[in-house]
N, C-alpha and C. Protein backbone atom coordinates (compact mmCIF):
# COMPACT_ATOMS: atom_id res chain seq x y z
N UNK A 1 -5.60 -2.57 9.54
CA UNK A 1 -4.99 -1.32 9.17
C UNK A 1 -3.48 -1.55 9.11
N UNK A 2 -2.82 -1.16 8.38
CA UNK A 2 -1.12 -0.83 8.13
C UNK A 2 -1.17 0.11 7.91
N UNK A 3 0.45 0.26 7.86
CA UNK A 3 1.41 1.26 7.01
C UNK A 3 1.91 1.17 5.57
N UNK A 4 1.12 1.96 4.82
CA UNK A 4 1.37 1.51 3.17
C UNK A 4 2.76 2.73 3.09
N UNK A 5 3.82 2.27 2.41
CA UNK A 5 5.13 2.77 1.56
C UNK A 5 5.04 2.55 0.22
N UNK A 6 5.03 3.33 -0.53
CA UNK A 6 5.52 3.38 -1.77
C UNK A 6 7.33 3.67 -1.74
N UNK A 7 7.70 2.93 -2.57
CA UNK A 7 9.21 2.52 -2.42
C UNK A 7 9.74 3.48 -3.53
N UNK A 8 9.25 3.75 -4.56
CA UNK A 8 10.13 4.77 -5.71
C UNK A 8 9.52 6.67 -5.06
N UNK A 9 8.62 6.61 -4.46
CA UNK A 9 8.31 8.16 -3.95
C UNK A 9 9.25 8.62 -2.81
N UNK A 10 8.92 7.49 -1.77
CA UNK A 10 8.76 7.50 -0.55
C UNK A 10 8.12 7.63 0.95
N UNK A 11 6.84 7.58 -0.24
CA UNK A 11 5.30 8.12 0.38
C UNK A 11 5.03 7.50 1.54
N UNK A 12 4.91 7.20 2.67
CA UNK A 12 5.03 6.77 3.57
C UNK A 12 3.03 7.18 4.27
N UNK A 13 1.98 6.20 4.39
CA UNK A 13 0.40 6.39 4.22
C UNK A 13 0.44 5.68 5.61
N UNK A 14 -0.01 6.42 6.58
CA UNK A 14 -0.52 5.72 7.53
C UNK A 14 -2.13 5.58 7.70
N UNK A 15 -2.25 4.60 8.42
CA UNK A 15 -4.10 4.26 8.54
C UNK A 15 -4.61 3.66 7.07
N UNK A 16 -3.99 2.91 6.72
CA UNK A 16 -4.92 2.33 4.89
C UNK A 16 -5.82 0.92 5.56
N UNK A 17 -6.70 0.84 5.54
CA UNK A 17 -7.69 -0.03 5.71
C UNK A 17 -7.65 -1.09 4.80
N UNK A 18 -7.68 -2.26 5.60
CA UNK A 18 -7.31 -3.26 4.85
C UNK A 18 -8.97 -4.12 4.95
N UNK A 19 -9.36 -5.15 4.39
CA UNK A 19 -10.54 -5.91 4.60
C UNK A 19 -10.25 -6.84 5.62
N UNK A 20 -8.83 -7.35 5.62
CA UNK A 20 -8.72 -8.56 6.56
C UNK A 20 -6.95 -8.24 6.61
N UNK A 21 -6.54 -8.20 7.95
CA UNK A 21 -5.08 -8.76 8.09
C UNK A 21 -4.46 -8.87 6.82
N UNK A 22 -3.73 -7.77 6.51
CA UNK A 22 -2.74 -7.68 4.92
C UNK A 22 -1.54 -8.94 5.51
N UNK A 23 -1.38 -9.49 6.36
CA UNK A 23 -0.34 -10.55 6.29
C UNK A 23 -1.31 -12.17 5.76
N UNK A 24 -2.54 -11.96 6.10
CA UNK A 24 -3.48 -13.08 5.47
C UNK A 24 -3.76 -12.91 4.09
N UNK A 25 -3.30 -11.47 3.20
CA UNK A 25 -4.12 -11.26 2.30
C UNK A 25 -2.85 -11.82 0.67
N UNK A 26 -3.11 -12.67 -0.31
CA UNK A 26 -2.56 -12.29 -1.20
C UNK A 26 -1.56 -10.99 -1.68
N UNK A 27 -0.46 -11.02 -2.89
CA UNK A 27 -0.36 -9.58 -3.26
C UNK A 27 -1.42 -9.19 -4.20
N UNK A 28 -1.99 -10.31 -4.83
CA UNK A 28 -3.35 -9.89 -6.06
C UNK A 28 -3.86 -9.17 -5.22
N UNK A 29 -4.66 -9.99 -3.64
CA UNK A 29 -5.54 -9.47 -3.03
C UNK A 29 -5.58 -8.04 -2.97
N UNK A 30 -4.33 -7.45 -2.40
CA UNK A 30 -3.72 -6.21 -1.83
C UNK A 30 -3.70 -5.29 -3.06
N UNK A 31 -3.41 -5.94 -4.47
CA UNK A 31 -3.46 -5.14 -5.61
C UNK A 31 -4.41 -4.85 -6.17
N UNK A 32 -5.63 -5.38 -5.40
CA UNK A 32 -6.91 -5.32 -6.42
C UNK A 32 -7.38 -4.14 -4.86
N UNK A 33 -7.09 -4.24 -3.68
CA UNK A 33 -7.85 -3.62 -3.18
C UNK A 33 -7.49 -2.08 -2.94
N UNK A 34 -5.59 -1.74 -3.56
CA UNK A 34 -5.15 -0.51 -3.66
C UNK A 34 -5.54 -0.17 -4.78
N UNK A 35 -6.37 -0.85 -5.58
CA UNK A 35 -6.54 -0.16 -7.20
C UNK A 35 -5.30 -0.44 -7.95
N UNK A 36 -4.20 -1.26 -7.62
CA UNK A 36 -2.79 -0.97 -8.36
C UNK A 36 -3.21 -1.92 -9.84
N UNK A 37 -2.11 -1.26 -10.96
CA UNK A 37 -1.77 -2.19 -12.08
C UNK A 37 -0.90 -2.91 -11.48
N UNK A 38 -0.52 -4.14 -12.72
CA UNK A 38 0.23 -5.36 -12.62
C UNK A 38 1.66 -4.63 -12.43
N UNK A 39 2.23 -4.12 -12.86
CA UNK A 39 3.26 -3.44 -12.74
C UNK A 39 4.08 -2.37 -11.22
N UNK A 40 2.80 -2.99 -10.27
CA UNK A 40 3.65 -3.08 -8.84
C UNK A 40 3.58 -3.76 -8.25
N UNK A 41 4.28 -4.39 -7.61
CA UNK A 41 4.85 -5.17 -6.71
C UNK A 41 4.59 -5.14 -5.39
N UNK A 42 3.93 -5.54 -5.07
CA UNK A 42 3.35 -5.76 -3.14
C UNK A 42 4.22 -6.99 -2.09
N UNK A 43 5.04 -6.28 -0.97
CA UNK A 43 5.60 -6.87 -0.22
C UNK A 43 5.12 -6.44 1.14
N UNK A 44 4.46 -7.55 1.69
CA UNK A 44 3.94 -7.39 3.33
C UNK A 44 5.13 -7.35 4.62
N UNK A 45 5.15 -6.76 4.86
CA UNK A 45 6.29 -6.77 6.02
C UNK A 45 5.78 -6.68 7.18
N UNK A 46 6.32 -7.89 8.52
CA UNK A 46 5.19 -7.93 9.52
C UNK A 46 5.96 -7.68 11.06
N UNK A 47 5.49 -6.36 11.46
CA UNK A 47 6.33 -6.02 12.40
C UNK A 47 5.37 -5.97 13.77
N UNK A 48 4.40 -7.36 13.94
CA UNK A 48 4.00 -7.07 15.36
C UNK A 48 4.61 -7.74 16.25
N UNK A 49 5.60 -8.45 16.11
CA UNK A 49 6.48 -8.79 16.95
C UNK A 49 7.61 -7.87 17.91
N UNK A 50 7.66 -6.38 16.71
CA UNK A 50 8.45 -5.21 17.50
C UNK A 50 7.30 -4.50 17.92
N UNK A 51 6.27 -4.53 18.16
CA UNK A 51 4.90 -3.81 18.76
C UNK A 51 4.92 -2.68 17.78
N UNK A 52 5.00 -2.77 15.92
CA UNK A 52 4.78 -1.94 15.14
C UNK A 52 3.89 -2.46 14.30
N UNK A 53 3.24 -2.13 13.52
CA UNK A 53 1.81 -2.19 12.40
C UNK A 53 2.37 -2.53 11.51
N UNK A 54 1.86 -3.96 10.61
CA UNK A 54 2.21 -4.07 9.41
C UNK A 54 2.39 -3.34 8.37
N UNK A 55 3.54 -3.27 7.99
CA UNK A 55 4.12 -2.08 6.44
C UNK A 55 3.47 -3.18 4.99
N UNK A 56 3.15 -2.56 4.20
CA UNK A 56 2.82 -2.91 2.96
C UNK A 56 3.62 -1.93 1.80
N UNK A 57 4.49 -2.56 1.48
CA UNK A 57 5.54 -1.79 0.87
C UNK A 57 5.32 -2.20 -0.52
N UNK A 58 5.03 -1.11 -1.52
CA UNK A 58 4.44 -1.34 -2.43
C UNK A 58 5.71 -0.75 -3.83
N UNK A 59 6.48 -1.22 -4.79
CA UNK A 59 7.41 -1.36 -5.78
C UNK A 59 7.10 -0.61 -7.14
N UNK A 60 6.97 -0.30 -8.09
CA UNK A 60 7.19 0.05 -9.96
C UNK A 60 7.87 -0.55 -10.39
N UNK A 61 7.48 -1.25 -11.35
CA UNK A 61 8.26 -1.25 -12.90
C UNK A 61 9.51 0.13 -13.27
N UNK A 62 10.23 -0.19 -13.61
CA UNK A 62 10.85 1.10 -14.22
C UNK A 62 10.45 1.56 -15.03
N UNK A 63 9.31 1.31 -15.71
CA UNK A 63 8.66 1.83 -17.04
C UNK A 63 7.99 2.68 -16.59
N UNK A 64 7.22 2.90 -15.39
CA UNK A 64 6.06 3.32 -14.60
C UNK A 64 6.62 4.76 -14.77
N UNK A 65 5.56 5.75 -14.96
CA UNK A 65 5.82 7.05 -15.24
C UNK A 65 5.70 7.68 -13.49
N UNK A 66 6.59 8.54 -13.27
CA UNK A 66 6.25 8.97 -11.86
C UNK A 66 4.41 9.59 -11.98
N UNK A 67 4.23 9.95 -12.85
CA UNK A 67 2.88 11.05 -12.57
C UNK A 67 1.77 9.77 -12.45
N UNK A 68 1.83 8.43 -12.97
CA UNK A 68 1.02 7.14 -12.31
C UNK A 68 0.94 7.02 -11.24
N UNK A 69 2.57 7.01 -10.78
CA UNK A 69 2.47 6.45 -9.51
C UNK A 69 1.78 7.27 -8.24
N UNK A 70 2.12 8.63 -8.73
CA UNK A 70 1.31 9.87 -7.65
C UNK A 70 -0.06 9.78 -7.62
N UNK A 71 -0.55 9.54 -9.01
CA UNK A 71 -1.99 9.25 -9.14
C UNK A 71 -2.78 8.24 -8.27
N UNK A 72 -1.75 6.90 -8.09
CA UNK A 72 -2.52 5.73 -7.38
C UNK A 72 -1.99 5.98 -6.03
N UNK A 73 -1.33 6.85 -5.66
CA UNK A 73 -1.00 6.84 -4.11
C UNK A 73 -2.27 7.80 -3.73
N UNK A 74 -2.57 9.19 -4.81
CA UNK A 74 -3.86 9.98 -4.51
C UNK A 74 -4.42 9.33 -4.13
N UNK A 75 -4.99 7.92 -4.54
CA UNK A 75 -6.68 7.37 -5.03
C UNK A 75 -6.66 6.82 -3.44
N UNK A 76 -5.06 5.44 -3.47
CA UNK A 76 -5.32 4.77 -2.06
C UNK A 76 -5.78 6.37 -0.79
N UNK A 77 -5.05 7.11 -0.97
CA UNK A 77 -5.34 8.08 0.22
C UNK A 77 -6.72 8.38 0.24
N UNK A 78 -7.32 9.30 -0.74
CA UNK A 78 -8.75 9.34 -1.20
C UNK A 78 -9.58 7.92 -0.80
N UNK A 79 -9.65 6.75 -1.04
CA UNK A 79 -10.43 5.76 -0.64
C UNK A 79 -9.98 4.92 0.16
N UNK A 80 -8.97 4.51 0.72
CA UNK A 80 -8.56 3.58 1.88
C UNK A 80 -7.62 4.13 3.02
N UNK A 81 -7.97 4.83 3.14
CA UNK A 81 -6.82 6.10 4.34
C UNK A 81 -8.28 6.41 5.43
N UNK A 82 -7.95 5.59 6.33
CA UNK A 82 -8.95 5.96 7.91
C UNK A 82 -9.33 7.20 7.62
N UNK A 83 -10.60 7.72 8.02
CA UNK A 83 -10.56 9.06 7.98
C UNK A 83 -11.00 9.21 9.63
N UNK A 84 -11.10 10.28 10.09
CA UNK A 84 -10.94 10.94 11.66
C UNK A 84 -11.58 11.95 11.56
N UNK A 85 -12.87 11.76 12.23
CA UNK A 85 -13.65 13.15 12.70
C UNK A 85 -13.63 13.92 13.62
């Protein structure tokens, strides 16, 4: 589990379920498993050394229309966001 950021919103997703340790995982890996196009950019940032949860800070193209990017932050929330009963 991390902390996913989107960097042009500021969307800040806690609980995104990862398959394995996002610091073991590719950015393909990470891009195929947020659903993202080629046109973002995945940077792992690894903060268990300050006793914080890996950030997965995720970038756009400048071409990228904002109403995309809201769309794929929906989906990760909708399908990889812990859910809590």
């Amino acid at each position: 589990m991390a902390t996913t950021i989107d960097q042009r919103t500021k969307i800040v997703i806690h609980g995104v379920t990862y398959p394995v340790d996002p610091r073991d995982m590719t950015a393909e890996e990470i891009r195929e498993h947020l659903f993202l196009p080629d046109e973002a950019d995945i940077e792992v940032l690894d903060h268990q050394d300050e006793g914080d949860l890996t950030e997965v800070g995720i970038s756009w193209a400048e071409g990228v229309d904002g109403k995309v990017v809201l769309d794929h932050i929906r989906r990760i929330i909708q399908e990889r966001m812990v859910r809590i009963v």
